[in-house]
Protein backbone atom coordinates (compact mmCIF):
# COMPACT_ATOMS: atom_id res chain seq x y z
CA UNK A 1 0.00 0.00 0.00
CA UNK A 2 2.87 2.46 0.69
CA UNK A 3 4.23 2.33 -2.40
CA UNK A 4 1.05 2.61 -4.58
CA UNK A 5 -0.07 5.58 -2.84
CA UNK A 6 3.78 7.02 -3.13
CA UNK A 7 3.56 6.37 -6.79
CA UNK A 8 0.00 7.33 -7.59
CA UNK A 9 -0.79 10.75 -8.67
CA UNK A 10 -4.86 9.61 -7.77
CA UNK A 11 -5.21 7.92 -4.16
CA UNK A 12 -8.35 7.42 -4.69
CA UNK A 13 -7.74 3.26 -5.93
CA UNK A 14 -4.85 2.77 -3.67
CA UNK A 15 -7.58 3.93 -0.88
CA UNK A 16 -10.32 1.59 -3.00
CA UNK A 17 -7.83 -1.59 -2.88
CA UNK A 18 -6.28 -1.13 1.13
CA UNK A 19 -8.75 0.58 3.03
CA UNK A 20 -12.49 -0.18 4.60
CA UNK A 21 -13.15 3.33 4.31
CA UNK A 22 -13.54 5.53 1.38
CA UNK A 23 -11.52 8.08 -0.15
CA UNK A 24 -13.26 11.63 0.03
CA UNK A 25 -11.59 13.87 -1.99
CA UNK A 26 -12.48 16.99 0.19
CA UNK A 27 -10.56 19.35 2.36
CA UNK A 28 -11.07 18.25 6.14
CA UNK A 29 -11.31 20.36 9.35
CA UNK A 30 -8.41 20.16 11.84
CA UNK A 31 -11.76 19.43 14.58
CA UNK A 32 -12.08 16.10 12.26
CA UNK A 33 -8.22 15.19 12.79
CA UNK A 34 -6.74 13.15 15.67
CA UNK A 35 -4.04 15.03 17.32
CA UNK A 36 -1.45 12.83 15.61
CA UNK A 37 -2.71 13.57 12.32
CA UNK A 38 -3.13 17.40 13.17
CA UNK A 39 0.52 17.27 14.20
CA UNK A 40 1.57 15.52 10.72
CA UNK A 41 -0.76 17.56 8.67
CA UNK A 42 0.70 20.87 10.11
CA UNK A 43 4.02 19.59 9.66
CA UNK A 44 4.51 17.41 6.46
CA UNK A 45 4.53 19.27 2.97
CA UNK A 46 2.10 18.08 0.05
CA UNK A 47 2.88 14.37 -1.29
CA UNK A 48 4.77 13.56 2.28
CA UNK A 49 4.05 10.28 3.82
CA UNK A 50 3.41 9.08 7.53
CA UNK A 51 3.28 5.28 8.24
CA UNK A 52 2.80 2.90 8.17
CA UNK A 53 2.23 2.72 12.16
CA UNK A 54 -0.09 0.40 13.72
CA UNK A 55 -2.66 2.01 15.48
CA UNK A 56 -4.95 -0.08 18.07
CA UNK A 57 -6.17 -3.07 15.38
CA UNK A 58 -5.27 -1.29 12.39
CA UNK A 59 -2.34 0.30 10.71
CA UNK A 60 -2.76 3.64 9.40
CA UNK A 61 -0.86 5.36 6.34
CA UNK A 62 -0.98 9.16 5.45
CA UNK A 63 -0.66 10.69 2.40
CA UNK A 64 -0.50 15.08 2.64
CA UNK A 65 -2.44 15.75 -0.66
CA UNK A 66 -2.77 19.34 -0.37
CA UNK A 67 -3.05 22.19 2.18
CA UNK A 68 -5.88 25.21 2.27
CA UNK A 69 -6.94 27.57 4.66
CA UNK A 70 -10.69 27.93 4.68
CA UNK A 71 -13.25 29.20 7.40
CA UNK A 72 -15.13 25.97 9.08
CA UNK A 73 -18.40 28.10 8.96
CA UNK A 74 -19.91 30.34 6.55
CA UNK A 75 -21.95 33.37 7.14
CA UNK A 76 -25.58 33.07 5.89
CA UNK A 77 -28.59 35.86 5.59
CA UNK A 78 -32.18 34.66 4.60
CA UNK A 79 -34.91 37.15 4.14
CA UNK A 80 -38.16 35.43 4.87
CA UNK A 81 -41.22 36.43 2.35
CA UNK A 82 -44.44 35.39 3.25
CA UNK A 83 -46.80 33.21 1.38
CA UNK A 84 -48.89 35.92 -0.47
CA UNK A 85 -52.29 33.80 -0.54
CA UNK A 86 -51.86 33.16 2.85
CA UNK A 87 -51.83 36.20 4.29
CA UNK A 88 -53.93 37.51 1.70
CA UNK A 89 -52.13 40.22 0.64
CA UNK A 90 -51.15 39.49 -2.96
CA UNK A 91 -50.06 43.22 -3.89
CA UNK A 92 -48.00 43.87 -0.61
CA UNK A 93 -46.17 41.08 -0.53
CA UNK A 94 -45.52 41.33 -4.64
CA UNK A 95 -44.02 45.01 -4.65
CA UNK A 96 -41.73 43.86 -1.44
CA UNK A 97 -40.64 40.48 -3.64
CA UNK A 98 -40.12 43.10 -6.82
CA UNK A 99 -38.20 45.61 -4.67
CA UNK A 100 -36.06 43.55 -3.11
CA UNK A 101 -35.17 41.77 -6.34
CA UNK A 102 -34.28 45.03 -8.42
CA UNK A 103 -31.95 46.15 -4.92
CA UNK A 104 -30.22 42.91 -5.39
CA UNK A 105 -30.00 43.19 -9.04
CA UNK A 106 -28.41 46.70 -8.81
């Protein structure tokens, strides 16, 4: 397994063929990381290797495929528009949908 995932340039069937669980091809949060893989993954430069080390009943093998710095959250504002028919007030509620639309649109 080491040397497959040295020499691939796609982990994702070295991860298929050695490992029960499935390659995600996604950047991860450091909250998701162990504190030995934090430590390797803030240490290690892209395409270093860790392992393989035998971990409880398993071994485990890293592979650094690439580094980001993203925020863990985003920031999200919803407007909520009330179901004209509902509140029976088809006109109101249209002229605040059309206003906010052409605001957005400008």
């Amino acid at each position: 397994a080491y040397e497959a995932l040295q020499k691939a340039e796609n982990p994702a069937p070295v991860v298929a063929d050695y490992s029960e669980t499935p390659y995600r091809d996604v950047f991860v949060s450091q909250n998701l990381l162990t504190p030995g893989q934090l430590a390797f993954a803030r240490t290690a430069a892209v395409s270093e290797m860790y392992g393989p080390v035998r971990e409880g009943d398993s071994f485990q093998l890293y592979k650094l495929i690439d580094k980001t710095v993203a925020p863990d959250s985003v920031h999200l504002r919803i407007i909520a528009i009330p179901d004209a028919s509902a509140a029976g007030q088809d006109t109101l509620v249209t002229n605040f949908v059309d206003s906010i639309y052409n605001e957005v649109r400008s």
